[in-house]
N, C-alpha and C. Protein backbone atom coordinates (compact mmCIF):
# COMPACT_ATOMS: atom_id res chain seq x y z
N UNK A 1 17.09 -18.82 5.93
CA UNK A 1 15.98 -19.37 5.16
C UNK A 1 14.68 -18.77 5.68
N UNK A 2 13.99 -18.41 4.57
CA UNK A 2 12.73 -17.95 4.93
C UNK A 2 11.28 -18.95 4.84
N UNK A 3 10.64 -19.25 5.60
CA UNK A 3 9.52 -20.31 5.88
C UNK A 3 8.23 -19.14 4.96
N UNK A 4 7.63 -20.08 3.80
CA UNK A 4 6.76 -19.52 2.75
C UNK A 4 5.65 -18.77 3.70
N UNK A 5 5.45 -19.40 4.97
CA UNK A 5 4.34 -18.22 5.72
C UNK A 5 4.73 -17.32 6.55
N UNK A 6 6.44 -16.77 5.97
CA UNK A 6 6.58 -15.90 6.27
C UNK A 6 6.72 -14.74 4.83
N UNK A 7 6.32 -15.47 4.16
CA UNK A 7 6.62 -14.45 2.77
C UNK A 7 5.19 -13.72 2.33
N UNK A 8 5.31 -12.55 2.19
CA UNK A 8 4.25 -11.69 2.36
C UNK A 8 4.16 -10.91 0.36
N UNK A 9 3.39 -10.59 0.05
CA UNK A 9 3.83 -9.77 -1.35
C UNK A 9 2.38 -8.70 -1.29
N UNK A 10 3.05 -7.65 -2.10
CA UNK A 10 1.95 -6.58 -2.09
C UNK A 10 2.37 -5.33 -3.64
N UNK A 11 1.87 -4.72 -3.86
CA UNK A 11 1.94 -3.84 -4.53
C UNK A 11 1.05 -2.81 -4.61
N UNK A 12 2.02 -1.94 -5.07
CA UNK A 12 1.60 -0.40 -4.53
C UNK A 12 1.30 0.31 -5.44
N UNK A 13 0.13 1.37 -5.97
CA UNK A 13 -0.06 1.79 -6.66
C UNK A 13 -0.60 3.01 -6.58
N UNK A 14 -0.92 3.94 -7.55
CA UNK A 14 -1.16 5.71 -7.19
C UNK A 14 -0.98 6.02 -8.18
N UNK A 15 -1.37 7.84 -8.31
CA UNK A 15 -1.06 8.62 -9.33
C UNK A 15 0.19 8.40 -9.25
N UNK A 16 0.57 9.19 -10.69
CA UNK A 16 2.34 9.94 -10.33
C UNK A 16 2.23 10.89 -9.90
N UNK A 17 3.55 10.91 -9.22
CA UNK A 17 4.14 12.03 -8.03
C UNK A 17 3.56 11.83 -7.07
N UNK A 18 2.87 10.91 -6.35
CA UNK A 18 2.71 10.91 -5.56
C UNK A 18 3.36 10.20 -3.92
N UNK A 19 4.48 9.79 -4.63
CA UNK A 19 5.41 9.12 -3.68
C UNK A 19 5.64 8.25 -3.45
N UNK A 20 5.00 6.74 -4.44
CA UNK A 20 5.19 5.81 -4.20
C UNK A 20 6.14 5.07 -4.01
N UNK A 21 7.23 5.20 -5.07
CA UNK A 21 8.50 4.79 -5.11
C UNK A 21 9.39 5.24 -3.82
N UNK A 22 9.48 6.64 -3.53
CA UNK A 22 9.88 7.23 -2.58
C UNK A 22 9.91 6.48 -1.25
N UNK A 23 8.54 6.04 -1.16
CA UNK A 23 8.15 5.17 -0.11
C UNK A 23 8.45 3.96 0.05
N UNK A 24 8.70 3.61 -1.07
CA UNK A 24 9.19 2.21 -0.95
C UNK A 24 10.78 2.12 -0.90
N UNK A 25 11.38 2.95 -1.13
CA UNK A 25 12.65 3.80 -1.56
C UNK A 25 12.84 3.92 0.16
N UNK A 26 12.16 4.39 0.61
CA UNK A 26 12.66 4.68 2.32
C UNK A 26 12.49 3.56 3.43
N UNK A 27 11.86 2.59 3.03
CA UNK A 27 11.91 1.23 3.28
C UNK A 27 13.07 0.64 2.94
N UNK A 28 13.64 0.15 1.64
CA UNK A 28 15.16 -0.24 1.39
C UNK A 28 16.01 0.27 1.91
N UNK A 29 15.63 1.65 1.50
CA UNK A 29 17.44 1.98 2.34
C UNK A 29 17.28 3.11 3.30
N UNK A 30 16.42 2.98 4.25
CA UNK A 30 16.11 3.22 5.53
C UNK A 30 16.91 4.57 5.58
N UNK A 31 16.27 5.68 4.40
CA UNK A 31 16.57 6.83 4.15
C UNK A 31 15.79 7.55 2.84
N UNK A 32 15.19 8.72 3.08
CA UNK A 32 14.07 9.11 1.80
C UNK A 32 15.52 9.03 0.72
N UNK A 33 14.74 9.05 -0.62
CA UNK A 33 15.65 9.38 -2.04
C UNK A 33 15.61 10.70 -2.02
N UNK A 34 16.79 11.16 -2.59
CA UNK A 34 17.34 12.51 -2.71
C UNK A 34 16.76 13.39 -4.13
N UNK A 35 16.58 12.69 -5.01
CA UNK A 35 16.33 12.85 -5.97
C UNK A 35 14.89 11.90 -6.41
N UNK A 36 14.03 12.51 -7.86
CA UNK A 36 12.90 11.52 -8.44
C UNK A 36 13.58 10.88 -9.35
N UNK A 37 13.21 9.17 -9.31
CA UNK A 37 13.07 8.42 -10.45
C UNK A 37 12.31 8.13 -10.91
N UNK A 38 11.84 7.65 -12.15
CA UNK A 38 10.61 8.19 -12.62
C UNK A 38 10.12 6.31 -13.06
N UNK A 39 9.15 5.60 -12.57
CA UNK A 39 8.50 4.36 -12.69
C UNK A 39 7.98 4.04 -13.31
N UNK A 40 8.26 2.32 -14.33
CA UNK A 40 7.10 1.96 -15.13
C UNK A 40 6.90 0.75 -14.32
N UNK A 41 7.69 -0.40 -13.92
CA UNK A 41 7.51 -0.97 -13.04
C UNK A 41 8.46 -1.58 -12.22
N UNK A 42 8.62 -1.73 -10.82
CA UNK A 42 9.99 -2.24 -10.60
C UNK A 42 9.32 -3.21 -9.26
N UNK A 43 10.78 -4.25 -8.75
CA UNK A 43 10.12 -5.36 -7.96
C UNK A 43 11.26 -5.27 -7.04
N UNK A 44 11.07 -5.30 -5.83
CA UNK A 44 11.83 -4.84 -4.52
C UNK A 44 11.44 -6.09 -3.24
N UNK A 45 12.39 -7.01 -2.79
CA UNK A 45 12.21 -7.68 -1.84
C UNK A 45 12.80 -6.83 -0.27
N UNK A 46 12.10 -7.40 0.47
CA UNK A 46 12.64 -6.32 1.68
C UNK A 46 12.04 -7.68 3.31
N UNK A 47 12.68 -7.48 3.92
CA UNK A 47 12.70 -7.81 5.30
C UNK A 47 11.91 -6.99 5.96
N UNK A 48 10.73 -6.67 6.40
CA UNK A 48 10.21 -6.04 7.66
C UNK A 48 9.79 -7.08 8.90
N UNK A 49 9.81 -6.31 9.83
CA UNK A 49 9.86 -6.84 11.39
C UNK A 49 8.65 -6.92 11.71
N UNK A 50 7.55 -7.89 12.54
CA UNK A 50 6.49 -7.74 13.02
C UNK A 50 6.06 -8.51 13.57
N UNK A 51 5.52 -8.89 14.86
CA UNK A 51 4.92 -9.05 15.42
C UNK A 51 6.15 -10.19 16.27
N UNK A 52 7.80 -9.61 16.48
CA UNK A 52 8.72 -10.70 16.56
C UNK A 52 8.99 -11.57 15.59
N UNK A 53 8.87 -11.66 14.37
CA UNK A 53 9.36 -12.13 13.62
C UNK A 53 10.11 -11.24 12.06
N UNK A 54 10.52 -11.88 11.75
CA UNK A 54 10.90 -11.15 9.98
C UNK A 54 10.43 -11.71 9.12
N UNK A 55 9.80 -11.05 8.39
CA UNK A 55 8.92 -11.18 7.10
C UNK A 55 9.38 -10.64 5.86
N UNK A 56 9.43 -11.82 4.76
CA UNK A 56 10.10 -11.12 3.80
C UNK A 56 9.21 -10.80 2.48
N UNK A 57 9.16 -9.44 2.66
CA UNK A 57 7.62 -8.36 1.56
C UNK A 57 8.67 -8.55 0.38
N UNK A 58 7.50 -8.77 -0.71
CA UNK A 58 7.79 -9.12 -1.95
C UNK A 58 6.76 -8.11 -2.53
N UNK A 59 7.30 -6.49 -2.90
CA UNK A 59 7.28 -5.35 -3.19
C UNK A 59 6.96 -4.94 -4.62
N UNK A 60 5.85 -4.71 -5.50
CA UNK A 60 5.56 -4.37 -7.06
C UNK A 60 5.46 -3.09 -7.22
N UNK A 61 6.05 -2.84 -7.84
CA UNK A 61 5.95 -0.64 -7.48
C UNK A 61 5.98 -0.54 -8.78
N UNK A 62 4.13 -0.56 -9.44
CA UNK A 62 3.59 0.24 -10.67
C UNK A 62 3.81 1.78 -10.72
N UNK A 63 3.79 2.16 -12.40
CA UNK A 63 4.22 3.48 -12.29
C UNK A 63 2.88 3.85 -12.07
N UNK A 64 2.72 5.54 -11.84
CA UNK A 64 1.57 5.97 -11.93
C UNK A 64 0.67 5.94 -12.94
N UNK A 65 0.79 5.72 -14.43
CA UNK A 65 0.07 6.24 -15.24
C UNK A 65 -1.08 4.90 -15.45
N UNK A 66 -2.64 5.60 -15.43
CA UNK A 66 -3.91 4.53 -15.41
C UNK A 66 -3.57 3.60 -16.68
N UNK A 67 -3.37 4.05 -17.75
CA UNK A 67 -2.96 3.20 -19.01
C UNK A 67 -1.99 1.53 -18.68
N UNK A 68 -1.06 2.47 -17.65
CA UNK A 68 -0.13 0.87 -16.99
C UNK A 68 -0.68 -0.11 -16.91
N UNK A 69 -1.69 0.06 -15.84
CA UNK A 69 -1.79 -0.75 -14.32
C UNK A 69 -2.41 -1.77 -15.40
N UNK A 70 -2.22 -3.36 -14.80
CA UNK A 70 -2.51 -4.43 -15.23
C UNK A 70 -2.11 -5.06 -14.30
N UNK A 71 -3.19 -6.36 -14.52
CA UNK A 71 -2.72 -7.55 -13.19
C UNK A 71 -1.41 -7.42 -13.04
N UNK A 72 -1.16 -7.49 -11.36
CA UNK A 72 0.06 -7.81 -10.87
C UNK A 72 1.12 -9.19 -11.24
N UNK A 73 1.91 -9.07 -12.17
CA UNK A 73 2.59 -9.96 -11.99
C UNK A 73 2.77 -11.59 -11.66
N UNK A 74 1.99 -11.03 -10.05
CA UNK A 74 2.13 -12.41 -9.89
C UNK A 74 0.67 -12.21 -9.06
N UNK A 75 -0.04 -13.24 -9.53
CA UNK A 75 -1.59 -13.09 -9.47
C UNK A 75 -1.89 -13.50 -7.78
N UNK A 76 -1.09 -13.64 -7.26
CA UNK A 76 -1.38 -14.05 -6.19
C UNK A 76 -0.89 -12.85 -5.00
N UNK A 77 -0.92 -11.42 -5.43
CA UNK A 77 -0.77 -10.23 -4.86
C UNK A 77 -1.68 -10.29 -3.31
N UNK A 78 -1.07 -10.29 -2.35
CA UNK A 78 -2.26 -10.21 -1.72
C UNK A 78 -2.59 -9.13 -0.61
N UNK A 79 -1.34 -8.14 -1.62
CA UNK A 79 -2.06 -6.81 0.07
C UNK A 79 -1.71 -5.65 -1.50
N UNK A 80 -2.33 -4.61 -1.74
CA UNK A 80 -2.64 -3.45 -2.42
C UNK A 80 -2.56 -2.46 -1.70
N UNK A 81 -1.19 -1.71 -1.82
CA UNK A 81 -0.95 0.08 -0.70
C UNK A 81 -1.15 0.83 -2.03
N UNK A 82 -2.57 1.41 -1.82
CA UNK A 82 -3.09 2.66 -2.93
C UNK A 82 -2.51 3.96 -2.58
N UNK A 83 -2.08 4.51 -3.06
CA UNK A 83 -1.06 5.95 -2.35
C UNK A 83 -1.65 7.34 -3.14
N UNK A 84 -2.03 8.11 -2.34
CA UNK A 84 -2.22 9.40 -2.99
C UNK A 84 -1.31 10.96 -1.90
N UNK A 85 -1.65 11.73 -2.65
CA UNK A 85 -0.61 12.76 -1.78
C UNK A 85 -1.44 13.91 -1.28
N UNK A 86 -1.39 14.27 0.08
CA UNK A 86 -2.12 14.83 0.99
C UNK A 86 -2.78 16.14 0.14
N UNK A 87 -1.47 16.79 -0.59
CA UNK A 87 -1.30 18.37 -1.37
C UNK A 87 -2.05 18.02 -2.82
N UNK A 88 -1.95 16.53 -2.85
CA UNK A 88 -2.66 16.76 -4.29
C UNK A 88 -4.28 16.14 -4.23
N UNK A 89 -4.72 17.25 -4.18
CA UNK A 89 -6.46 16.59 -3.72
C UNK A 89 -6.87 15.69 -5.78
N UNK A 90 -6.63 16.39 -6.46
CA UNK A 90 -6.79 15.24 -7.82
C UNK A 90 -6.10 13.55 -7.43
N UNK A 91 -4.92 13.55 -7.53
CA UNK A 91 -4.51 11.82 -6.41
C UNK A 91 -5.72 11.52 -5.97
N UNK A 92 -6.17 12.15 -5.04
CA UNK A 92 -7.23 11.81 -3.56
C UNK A 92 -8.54 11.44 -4.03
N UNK A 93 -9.07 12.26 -5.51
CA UNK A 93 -9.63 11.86 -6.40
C UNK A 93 -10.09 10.48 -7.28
N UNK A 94 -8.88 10.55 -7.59
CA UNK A 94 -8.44 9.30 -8.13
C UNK A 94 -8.46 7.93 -7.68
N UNK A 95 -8.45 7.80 -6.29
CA UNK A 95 -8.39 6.44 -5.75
C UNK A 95 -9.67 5.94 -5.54
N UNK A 96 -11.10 6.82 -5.71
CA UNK A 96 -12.40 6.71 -5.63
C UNK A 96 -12.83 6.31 -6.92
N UNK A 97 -12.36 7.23 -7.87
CA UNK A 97 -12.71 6.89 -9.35
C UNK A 97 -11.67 5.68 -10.23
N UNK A 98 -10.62 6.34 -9.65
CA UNK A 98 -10.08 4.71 -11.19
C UNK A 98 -9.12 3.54 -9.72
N UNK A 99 -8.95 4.09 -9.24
CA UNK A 99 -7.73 2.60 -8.81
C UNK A 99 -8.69 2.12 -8.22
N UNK A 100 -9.53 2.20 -6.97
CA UNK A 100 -10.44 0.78 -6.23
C UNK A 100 -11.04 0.02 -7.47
N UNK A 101 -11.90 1.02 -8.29
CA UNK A 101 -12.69 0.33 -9.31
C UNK A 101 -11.49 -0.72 -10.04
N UNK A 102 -10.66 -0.09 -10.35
CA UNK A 102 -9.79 -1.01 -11.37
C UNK A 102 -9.44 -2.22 -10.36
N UNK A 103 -8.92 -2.02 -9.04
CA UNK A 103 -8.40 -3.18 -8.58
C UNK A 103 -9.72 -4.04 -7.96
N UNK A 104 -10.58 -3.65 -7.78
CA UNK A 104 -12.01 -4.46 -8.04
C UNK A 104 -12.05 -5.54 -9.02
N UNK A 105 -11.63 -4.59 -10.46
CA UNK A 105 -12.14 -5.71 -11.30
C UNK A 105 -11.29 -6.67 -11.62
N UNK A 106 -9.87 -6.79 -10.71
CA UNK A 106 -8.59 -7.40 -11.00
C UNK A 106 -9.14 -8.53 -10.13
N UNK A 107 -9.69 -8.08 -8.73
CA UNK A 107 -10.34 -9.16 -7.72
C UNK A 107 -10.78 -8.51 -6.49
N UNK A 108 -11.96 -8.72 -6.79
CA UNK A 108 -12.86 -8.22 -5.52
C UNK A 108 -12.44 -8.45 -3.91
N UNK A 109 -11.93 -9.59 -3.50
CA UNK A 109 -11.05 -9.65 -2.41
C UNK A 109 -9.98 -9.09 -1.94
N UNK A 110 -9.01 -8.57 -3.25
CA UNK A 110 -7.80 -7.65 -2.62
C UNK A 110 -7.92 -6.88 -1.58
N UNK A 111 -7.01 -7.52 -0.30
CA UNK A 111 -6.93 -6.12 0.61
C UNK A 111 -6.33 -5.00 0.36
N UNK A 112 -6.74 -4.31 0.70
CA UNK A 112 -6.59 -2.07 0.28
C UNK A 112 -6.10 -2.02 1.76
N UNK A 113 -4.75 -1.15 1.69
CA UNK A 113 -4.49 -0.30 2.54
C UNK A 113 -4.10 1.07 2.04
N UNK A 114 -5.15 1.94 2.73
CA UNK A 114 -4.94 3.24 1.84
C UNK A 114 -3.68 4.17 2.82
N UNK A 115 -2.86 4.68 2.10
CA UNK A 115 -1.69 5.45 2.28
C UNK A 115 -1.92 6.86 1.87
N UNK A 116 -1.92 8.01 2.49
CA UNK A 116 -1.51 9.45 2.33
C UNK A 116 0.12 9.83 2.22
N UNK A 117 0.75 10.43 1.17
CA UNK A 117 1.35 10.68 1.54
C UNK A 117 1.98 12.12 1.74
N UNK A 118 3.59 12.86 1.38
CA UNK A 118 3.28 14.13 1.97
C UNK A 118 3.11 14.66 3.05
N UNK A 119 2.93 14.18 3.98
CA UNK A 119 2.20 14.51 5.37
C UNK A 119 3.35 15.55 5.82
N UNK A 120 4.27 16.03 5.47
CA UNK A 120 5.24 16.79 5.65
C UNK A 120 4.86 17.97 5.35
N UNK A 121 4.03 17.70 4.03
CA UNK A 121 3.82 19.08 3.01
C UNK A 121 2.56 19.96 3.57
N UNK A 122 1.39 19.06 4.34
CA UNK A 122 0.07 19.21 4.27
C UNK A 122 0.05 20.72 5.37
N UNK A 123 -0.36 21.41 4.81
CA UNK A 123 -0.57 23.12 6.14
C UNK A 123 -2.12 23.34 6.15
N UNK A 124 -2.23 22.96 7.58
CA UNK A 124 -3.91 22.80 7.82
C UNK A 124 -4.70 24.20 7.13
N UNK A 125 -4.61 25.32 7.25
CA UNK A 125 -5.27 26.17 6.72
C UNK A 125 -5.27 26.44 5.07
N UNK A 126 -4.74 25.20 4.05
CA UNK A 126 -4.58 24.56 3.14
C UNK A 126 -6.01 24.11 2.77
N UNK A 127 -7.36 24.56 2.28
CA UNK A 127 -8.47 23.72 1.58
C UNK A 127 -8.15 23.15 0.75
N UNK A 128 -7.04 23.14 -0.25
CA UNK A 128 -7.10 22.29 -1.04
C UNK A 128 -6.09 21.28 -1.00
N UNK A 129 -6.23 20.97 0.53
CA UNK A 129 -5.10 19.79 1.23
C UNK A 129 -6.19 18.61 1.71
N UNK A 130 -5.67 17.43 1.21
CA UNK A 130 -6.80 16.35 2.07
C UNK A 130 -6.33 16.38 3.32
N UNK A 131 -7.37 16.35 3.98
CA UNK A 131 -7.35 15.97 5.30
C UNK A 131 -7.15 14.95 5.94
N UNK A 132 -7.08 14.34 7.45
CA UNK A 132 -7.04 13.07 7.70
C UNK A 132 -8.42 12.82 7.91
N UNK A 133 -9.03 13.59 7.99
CA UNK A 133 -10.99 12.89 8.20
C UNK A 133 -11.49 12.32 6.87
N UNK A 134 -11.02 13.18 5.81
CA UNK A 134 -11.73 13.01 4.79
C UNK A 134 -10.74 11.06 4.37
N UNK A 135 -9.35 11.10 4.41
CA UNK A 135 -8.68 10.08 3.94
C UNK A 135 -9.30 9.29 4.88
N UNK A 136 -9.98 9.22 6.18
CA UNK A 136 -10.15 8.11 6.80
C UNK A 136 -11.53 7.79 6.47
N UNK A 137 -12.28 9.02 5.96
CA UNK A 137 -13.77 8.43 5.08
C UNK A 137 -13.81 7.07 4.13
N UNK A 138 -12.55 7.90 3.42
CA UNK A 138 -12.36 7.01 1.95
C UNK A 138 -12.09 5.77 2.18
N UNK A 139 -11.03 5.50 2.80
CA UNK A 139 -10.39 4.39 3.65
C UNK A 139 -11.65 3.54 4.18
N UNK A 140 -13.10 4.08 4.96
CA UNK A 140 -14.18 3.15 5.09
C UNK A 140 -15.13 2.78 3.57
N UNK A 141 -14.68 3.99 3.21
CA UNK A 141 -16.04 4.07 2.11
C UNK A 141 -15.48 2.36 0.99
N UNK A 142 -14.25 2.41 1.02
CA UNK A 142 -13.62 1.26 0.05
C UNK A 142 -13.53 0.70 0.49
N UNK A 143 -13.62 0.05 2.09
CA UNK A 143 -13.62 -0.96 3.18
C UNK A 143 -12.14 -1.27 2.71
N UNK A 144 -11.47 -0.56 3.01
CA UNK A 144 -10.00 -0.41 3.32
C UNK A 144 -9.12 -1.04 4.65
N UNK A 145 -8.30 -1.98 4.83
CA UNK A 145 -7.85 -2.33 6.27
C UNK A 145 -7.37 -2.32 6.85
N UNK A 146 -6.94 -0.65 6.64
CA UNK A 146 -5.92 0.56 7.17
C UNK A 146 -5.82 1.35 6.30
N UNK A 147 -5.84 2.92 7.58
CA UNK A 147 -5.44 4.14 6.78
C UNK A 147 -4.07 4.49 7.26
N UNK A 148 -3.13 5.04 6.59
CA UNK A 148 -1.87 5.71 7.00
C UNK A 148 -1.32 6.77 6.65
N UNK A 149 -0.90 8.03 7.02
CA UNK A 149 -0.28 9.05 6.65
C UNK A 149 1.21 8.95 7.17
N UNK A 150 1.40 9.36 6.21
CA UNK A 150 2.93 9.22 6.15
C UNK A 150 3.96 9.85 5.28
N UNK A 151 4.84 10.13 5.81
CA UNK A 151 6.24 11.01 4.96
C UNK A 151 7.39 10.33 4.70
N UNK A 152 8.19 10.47 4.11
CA UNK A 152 9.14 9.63 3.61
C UNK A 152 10.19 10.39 4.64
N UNK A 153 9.95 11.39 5.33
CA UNK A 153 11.45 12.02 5.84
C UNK A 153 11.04 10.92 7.47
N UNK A 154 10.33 10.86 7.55
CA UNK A 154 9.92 9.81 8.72
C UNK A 154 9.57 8.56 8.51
N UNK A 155 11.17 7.68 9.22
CA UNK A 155 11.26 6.39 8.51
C UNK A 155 10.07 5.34 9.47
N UNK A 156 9.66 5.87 10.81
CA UNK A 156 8.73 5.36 11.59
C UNK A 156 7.52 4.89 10.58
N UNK A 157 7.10 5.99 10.08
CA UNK A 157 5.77 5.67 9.69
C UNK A 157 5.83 5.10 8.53
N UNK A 158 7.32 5.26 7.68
CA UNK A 158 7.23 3.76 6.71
C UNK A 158 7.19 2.25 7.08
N UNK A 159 7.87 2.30 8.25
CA UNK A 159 7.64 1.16 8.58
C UNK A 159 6.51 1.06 8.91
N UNK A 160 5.86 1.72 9.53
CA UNK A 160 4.25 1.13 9.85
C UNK A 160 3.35 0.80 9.00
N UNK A 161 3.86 1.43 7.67
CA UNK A 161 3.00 1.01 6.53
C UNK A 161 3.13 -0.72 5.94
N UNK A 162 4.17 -0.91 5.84
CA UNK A 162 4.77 -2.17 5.48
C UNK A 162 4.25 -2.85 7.10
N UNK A 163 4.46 -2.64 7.92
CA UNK A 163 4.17 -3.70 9.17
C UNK A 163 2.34 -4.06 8.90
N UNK A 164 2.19 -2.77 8.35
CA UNK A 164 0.24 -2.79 8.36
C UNK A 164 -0.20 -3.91 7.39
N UNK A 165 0.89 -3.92 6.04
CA UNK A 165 1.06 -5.05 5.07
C UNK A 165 1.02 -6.32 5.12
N UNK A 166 2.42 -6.82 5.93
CA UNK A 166 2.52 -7.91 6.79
C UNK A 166 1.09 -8.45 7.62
N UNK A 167 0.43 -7.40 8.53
CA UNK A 167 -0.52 -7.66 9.30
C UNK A 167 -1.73 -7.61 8.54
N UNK A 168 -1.90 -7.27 7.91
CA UNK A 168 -3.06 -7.42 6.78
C UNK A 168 -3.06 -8.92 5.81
N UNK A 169 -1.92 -9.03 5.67
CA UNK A 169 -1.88 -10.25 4.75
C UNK A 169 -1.79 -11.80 5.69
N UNK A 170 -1.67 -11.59 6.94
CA UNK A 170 -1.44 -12.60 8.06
C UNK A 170 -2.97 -12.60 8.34
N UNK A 171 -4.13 -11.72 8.62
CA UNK A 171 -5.20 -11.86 8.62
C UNK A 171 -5.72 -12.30 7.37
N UNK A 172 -5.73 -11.77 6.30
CA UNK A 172 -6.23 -12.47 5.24
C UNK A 172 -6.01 -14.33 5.22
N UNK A 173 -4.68 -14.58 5.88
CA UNK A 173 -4.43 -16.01 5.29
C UNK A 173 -5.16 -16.77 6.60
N UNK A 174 -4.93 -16.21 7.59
CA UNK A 174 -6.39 -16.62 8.61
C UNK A 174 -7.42 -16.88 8.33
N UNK A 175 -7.94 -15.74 7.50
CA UNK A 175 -9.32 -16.18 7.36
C UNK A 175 -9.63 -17.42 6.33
N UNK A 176 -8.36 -17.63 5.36
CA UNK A 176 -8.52 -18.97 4.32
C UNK A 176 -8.36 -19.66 4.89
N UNK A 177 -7.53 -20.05 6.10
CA UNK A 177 -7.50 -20.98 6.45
C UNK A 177 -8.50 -21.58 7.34
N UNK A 178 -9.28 -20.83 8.46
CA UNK A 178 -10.36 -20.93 8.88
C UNK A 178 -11.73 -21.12 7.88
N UNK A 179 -12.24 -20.40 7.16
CA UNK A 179 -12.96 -20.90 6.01
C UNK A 179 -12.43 -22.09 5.29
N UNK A 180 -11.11 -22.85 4.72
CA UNK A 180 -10.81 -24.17 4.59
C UNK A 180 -11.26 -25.16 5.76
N UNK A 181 -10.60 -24.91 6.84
CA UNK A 181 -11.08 -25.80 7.91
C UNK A 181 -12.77 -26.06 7.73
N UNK A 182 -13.75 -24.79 8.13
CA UNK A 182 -14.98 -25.47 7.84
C UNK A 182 -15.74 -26.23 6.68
N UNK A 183 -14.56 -25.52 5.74
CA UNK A 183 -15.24 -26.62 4.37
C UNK A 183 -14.75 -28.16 4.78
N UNK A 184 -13.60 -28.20 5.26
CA UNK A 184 -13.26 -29.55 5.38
C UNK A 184 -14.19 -30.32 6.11
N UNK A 185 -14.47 -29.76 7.39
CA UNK A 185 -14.90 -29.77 8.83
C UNK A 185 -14.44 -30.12 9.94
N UNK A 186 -12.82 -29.57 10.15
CA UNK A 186 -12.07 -29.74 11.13
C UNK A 186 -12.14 -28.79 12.44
C-alpha cells in the first residue's frame, strides 16, 4: 500500500523527437527502447526510490506536437519535465517560446524541471549543439528547479531525473503546508 504523500505525479513534455517517451521508457523498464514509438498521449505509473523511501510517480507523456498540449489530465499535475535535445538547438528554442509560456498559462506555479536530452549525441566542437551553460541559463531564466542532462543509454541519470521529480514535488507540498499553517496560525 502506498500512503497518498507518497504519491507524486508529473508530466513531461517537449518537441518531438526529442526523447521524451524514451526517457520515460528507460525508467519502466530500466533499459533505453530499441526502437521509436510515436506519442499522442500515454500514462505510466512507476516506483522511484528517494530519499529511503518509494514513491509512486504518476507519469503523463504528451506527444510533441504544440497543437496537443492541453491541461494535464489531472489538474493537479504537480512537477512539469520540459525536455529538449542537446543536437536539436530548434527543441532548445522552443521551451523559451511555446512550452514555459503555455505551461504558464495552464498555472503559474507549476514546477519546471528542465531536462536535456541526447547527451550521448552532443560533440563539443558542435555550434549547433546546446550546451550545458546555455541549458543551465534557461533553466534560471524560467526559474526552473533543476537542470538535467541526460541519455537514455544511462539509466543513472534517468533516475536522477525522476528522483529530482519526487524531490521537487516534496518541496512544493512543504511549502503548502507551511503557508497553510500560517494562515491557520499554528
Amino acid at each position: 500500500m502506498v500512503v497518498s504523500s507518497l504519491l507524486v505525479s508529473c508530466s513531461v513534455v517537449g518537441d518531438g523527437m526529442v526523447g521524451k517517451s524514451s526517457l520515460i521508457q528507460s525508467l519502466v523498464h530500466k533499459e533505453p527502447p530499441t526502437r521509436y514509438l510515436a506519442t499522442v498521449l500515454e500514462s505510466y505509473n512507476e516506483l522511484v526510490s528517494a530519499y529511503g523511501d518509494e514513491y509512486l510517480v504518476s507519469i503523463t507523456d504528451f506527444g510533441g506536437e504544440h497543437h496537443n498540449f492541453r491541461k494535464p489530465p489531472s489538474s493537479n499535475r504537480e512537477v512539469i519535465v520540459v525536455c529538449y535535445s542537446v543536437v536539436d538547438r530548434e527543441s532548445f528554442r522552443s521551451i523559451r517560446e511555446f512550452w514555459i509560456p503555455a505551461i504558464r498559462r495552464l498555472n503559474k506555479r507549476h514546477s519546471v524541471i528542465l531536462v536535456a536530452t541526447h547527451l550521448d549525441l552532443r560533440q563539443a566542437d558542435d555550434s549547433s549543439h546546446v550546451t550545458f551553460e546555455e541549458g543551465f541559463e534557461l533553466c534560471k531564466e524560467v526559474k526552473g528547479h533543476a537542470f538535467i542532462e541526460c541519455s537514455t543509454t544511462d539509466n543513472a541519470r534517468t533516475q536522477q531525473v525522476f528522483q529530482s521529480v519526487v524531490s521537487t514535488a516534496i518541496a512544493q507540498k512543504k511549502r503548502r503546508f507551511t503557508t497553510l499553517r500560517r494562515i491557520i496560525g499554528r
